[in-house]
N, C-alpha and C. Protein backbone atom coordinates (compact mmCIF):
# COMPACT_ATOMS: atom_id res chain seq x y z
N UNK A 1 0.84 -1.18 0.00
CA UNK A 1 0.00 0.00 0.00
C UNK A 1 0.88 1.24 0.00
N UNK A 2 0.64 2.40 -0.62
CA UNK A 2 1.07 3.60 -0.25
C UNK A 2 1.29 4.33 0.91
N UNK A 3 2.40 4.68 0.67
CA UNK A 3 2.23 5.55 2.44
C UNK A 3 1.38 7.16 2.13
N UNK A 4 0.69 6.83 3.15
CA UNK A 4 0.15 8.39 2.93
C UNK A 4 -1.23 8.56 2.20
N UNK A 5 -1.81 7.86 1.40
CA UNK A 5 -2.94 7.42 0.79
C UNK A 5 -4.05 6.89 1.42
N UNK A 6 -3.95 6.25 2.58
CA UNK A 6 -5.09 5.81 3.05
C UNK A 6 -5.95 6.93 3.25
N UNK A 7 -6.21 8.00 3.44
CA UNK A 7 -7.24 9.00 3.76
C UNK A 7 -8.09 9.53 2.68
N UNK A 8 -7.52 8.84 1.30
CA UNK A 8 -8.19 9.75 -0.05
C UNK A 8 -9.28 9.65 -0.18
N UNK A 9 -9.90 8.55 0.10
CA UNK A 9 -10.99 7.42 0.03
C UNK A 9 -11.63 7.30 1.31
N UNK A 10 -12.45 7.43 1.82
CA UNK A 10 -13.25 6.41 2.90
C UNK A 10 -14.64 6.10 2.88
N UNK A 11 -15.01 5.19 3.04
CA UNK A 11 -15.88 3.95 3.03
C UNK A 11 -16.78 4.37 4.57
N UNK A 12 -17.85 4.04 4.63
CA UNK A 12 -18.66 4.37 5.69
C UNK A 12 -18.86 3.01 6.21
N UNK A 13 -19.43 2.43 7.24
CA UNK A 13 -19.31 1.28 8.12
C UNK A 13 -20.52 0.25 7.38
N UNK A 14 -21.49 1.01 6.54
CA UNK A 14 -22.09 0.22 5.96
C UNK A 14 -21.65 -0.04 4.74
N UNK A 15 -21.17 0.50 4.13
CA UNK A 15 -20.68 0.32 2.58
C UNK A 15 -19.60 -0.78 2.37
N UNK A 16 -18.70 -0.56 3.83
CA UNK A 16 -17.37 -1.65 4.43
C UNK A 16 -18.07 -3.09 4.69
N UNK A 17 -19.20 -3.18 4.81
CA UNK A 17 -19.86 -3.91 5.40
C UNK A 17 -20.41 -4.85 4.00
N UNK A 18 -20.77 -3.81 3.60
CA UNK A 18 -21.57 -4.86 1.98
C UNK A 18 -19.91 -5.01 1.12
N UNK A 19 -18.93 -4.36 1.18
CA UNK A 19 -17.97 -4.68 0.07
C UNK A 19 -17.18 -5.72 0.96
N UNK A 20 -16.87 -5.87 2.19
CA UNK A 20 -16.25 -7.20 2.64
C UNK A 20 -16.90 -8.35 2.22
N UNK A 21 -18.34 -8.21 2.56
CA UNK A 21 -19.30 -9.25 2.10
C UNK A 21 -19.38 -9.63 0.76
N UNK A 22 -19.39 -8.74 -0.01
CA UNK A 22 -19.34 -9.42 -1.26
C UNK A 22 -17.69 -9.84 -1.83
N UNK A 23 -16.36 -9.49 -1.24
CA UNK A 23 -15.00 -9.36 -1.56
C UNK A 23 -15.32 -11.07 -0.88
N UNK A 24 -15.57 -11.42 -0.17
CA UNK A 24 -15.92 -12.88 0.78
C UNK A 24 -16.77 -14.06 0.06
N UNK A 25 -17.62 -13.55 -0.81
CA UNK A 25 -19.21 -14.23 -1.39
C UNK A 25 -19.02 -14.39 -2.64
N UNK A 26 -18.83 -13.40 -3.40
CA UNK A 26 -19.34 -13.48 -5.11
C UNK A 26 -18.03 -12.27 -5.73
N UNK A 27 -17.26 -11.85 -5.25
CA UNK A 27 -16.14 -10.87 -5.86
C UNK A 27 -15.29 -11.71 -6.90
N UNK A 28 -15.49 -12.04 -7.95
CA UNK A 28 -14.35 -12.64 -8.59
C UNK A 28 -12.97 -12.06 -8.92
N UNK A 29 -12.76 -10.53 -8.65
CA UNK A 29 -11.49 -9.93 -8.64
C UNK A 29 -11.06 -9.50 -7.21
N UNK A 30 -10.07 -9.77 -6.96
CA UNK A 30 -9.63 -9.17 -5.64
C UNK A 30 -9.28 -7.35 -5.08
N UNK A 31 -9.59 -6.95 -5.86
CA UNK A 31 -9.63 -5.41 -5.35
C UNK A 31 -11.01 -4.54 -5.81
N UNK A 32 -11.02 -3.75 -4.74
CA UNK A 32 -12.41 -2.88 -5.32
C UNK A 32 -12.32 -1.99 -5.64
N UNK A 33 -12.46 -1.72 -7.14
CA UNK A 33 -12.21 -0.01 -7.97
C UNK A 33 -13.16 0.94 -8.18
N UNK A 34 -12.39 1.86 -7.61
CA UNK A 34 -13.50 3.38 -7.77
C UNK A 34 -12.81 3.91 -8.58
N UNK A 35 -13.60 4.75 -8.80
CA UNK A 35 -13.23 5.57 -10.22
C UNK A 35 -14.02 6.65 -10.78
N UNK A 36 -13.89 7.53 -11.32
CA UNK A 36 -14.85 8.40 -12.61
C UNK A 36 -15.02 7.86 -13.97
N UNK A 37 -16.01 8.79 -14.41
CA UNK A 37 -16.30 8.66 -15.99
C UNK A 37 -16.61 9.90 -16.58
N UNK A 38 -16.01 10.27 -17.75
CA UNK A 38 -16.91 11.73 -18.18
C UNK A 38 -18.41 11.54 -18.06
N UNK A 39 -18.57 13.29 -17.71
CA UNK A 39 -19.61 12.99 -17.49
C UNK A 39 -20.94 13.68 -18.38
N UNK A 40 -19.89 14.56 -19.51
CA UNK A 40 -20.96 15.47 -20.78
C UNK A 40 -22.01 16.66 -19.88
N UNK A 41 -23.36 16.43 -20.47
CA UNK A 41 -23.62 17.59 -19.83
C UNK A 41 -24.14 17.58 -17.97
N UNK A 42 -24.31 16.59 -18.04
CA UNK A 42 -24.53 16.57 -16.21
C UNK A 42 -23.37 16.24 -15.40
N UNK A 43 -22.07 16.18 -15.95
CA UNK A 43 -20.99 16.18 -14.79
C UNK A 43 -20.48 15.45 -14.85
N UNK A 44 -19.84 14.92 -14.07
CA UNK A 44 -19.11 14.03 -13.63
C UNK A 44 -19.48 12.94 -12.98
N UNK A 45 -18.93 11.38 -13.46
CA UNK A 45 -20.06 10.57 -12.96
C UNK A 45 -18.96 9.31 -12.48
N UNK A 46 -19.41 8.45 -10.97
CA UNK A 46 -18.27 7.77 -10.75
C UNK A 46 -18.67 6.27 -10.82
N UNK A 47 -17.43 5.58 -10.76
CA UNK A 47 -17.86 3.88 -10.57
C UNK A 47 -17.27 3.20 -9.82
N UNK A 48 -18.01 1.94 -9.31
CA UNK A 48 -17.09 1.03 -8.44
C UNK A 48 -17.65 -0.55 -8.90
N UNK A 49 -16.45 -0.90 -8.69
CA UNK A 49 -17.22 -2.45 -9.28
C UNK A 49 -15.52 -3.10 -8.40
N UNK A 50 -15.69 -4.64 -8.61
CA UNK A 50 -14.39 -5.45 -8.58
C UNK A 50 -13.42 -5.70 -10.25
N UNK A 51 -12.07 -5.71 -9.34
CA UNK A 51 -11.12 -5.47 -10.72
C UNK A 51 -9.74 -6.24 -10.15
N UNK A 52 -9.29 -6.24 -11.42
CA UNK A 52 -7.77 -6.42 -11.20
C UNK A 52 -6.76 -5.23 -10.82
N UNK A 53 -6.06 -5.25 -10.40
CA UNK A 53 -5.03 -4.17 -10.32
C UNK A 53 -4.20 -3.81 -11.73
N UNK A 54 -3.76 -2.82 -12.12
CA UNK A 54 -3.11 -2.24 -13.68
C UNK A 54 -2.00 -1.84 -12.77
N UNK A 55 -1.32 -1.57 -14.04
CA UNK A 55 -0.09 -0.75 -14.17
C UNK A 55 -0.02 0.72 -13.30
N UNK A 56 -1.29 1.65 -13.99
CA UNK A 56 -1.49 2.60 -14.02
C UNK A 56 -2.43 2.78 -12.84
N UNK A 57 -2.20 2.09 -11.86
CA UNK A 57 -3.24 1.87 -10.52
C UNK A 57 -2.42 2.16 -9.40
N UNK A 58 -3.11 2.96 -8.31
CA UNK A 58 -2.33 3.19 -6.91
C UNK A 58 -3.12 2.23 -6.14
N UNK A 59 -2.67 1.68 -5.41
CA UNK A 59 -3.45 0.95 -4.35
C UNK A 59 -3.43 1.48 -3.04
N UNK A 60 -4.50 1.46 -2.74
CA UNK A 60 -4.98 1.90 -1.02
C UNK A 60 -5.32 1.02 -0.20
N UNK A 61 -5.29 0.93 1.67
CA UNK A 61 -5.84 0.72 2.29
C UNK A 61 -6.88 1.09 2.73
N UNK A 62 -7.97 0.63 2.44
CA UNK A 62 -9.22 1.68 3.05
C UNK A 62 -9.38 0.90 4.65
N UNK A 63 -9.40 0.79 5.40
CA UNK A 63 -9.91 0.12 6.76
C UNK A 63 -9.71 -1.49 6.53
N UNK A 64 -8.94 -2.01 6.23
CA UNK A 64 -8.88 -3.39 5.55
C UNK A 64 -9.08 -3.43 4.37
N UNK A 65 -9.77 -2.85 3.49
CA UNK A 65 -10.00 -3.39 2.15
C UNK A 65 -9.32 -2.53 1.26
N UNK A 66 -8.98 -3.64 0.44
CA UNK A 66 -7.89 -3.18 -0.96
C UNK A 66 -8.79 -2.48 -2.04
N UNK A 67 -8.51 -1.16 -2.33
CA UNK A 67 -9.21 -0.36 -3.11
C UNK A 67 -8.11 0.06 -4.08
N UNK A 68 -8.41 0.20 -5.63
CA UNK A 68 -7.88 0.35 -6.48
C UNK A 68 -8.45 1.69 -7.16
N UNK A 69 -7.37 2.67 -7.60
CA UNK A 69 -7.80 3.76 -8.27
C UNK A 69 -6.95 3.85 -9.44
N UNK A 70 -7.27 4.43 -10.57
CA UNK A 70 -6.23 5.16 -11.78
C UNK A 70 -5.75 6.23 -10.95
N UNK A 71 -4.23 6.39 -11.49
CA UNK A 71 -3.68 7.83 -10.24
C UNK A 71 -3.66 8.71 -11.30
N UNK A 72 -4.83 8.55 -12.12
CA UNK A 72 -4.88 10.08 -12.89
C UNK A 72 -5.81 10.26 -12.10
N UNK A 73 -6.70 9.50 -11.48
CA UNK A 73 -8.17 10.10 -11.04
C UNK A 73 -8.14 10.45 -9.80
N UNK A 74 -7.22 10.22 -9.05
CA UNK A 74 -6.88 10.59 -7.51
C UNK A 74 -7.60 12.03 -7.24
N UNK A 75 -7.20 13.56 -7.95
CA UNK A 75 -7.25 14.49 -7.96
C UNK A 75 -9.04 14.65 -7.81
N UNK A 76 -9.45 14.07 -8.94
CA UNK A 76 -10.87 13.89 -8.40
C UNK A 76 -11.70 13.31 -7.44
N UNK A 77 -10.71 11.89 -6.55
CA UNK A 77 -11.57 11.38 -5.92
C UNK A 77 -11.28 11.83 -4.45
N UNK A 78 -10.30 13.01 -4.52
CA UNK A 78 -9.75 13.34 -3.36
C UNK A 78 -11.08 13.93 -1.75
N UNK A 79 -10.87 12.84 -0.95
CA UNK A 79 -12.24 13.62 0.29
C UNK A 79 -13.57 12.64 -0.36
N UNK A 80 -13.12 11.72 -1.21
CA UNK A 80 -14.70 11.21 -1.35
C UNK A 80 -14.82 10.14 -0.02
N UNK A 81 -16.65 10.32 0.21
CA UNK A 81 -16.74 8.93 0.84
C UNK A 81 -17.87 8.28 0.53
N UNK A 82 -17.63 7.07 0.39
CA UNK A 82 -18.60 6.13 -0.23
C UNK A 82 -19.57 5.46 0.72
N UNK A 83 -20.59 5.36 0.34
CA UNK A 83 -21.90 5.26 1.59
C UNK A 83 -22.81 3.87 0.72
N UNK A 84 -22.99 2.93 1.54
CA UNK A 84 -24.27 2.27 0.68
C UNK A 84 -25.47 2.37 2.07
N UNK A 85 -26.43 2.70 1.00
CA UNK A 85 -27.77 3.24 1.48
C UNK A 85 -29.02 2.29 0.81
N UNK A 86 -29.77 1.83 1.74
CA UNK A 86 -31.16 1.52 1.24
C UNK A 86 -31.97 1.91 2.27
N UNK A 87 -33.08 2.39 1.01
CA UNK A 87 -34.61 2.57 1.11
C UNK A 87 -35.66 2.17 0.35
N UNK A 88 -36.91 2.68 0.42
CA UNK A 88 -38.12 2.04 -0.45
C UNK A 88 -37.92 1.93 -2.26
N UNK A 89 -36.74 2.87 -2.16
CA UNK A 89 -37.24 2.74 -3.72
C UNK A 89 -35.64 1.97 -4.32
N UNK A 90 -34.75 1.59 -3.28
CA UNK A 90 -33.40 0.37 -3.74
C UNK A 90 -32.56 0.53 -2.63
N UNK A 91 -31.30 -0.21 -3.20
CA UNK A 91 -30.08 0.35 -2.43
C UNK A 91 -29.04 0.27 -3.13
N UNK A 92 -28.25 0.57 -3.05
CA UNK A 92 -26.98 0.83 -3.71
C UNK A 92 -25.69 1.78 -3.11
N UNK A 93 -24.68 2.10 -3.52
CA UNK A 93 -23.54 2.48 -2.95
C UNK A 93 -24.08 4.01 -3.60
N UNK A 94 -23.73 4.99 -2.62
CA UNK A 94 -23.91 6.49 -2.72
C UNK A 94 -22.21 7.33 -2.50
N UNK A 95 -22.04 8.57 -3.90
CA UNK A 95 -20.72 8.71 -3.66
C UNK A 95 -21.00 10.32 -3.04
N UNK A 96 -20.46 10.50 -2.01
CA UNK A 96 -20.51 11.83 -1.23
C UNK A 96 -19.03 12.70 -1.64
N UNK A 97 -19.49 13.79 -2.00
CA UNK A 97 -17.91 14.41 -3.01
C UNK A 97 -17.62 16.03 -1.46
N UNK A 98 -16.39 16.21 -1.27
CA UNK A 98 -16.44 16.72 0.01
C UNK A 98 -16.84 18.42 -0.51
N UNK A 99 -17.08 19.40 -0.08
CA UNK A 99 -17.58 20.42 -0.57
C UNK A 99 -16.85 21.47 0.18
């Protein structure tokens, strides 16, 4: 892991909770990647799924879990924290961008 990197990223106790679980259950890649995507006219838009590690990848400690980023995208994901949330109408992972 990087020194100094663990803080770019953090994961909320439920989100840690569903990505151990699934890194344990059904993850067929061993790291979990966040990331952006252009985003045209509404912005900027991000992703997370399981992956392999690249070349062009920094690896983090998030609280135990191995999180993978492009270190072009660092700059953007800097202060994010990732939340999974359900209610009546789903659930899914929510990305909180720091303001």
């Amino acid at each position: 892991m990087e020194a100094g990197m663990t803080a770019l990223i953090t994961l909320t106790p439920a989100a840690q909770s569903v990505v151990k679980q699934l890194l344990a259950t059904t993850a067929s890649f061993p790291y979990l990647r966040i990331g952006v995507k252009g985003g045209g006219c509404s912005g900027m838009g991000y992703m997370i799924g399981f992956d392999e590690k690249a070349e062009d990848d920094q690896l983090l400690d998030v609280d135990g879990i191995p999180v993978i980023i492009k270190k072009a995208h660092s700059m953007y994901l800097a202060g994010m924290q990732v939340d999974y949330q359900q209610n009546e109408q789903g659930s899914g992972f929510v990305f909180i961008t720091p303001q």
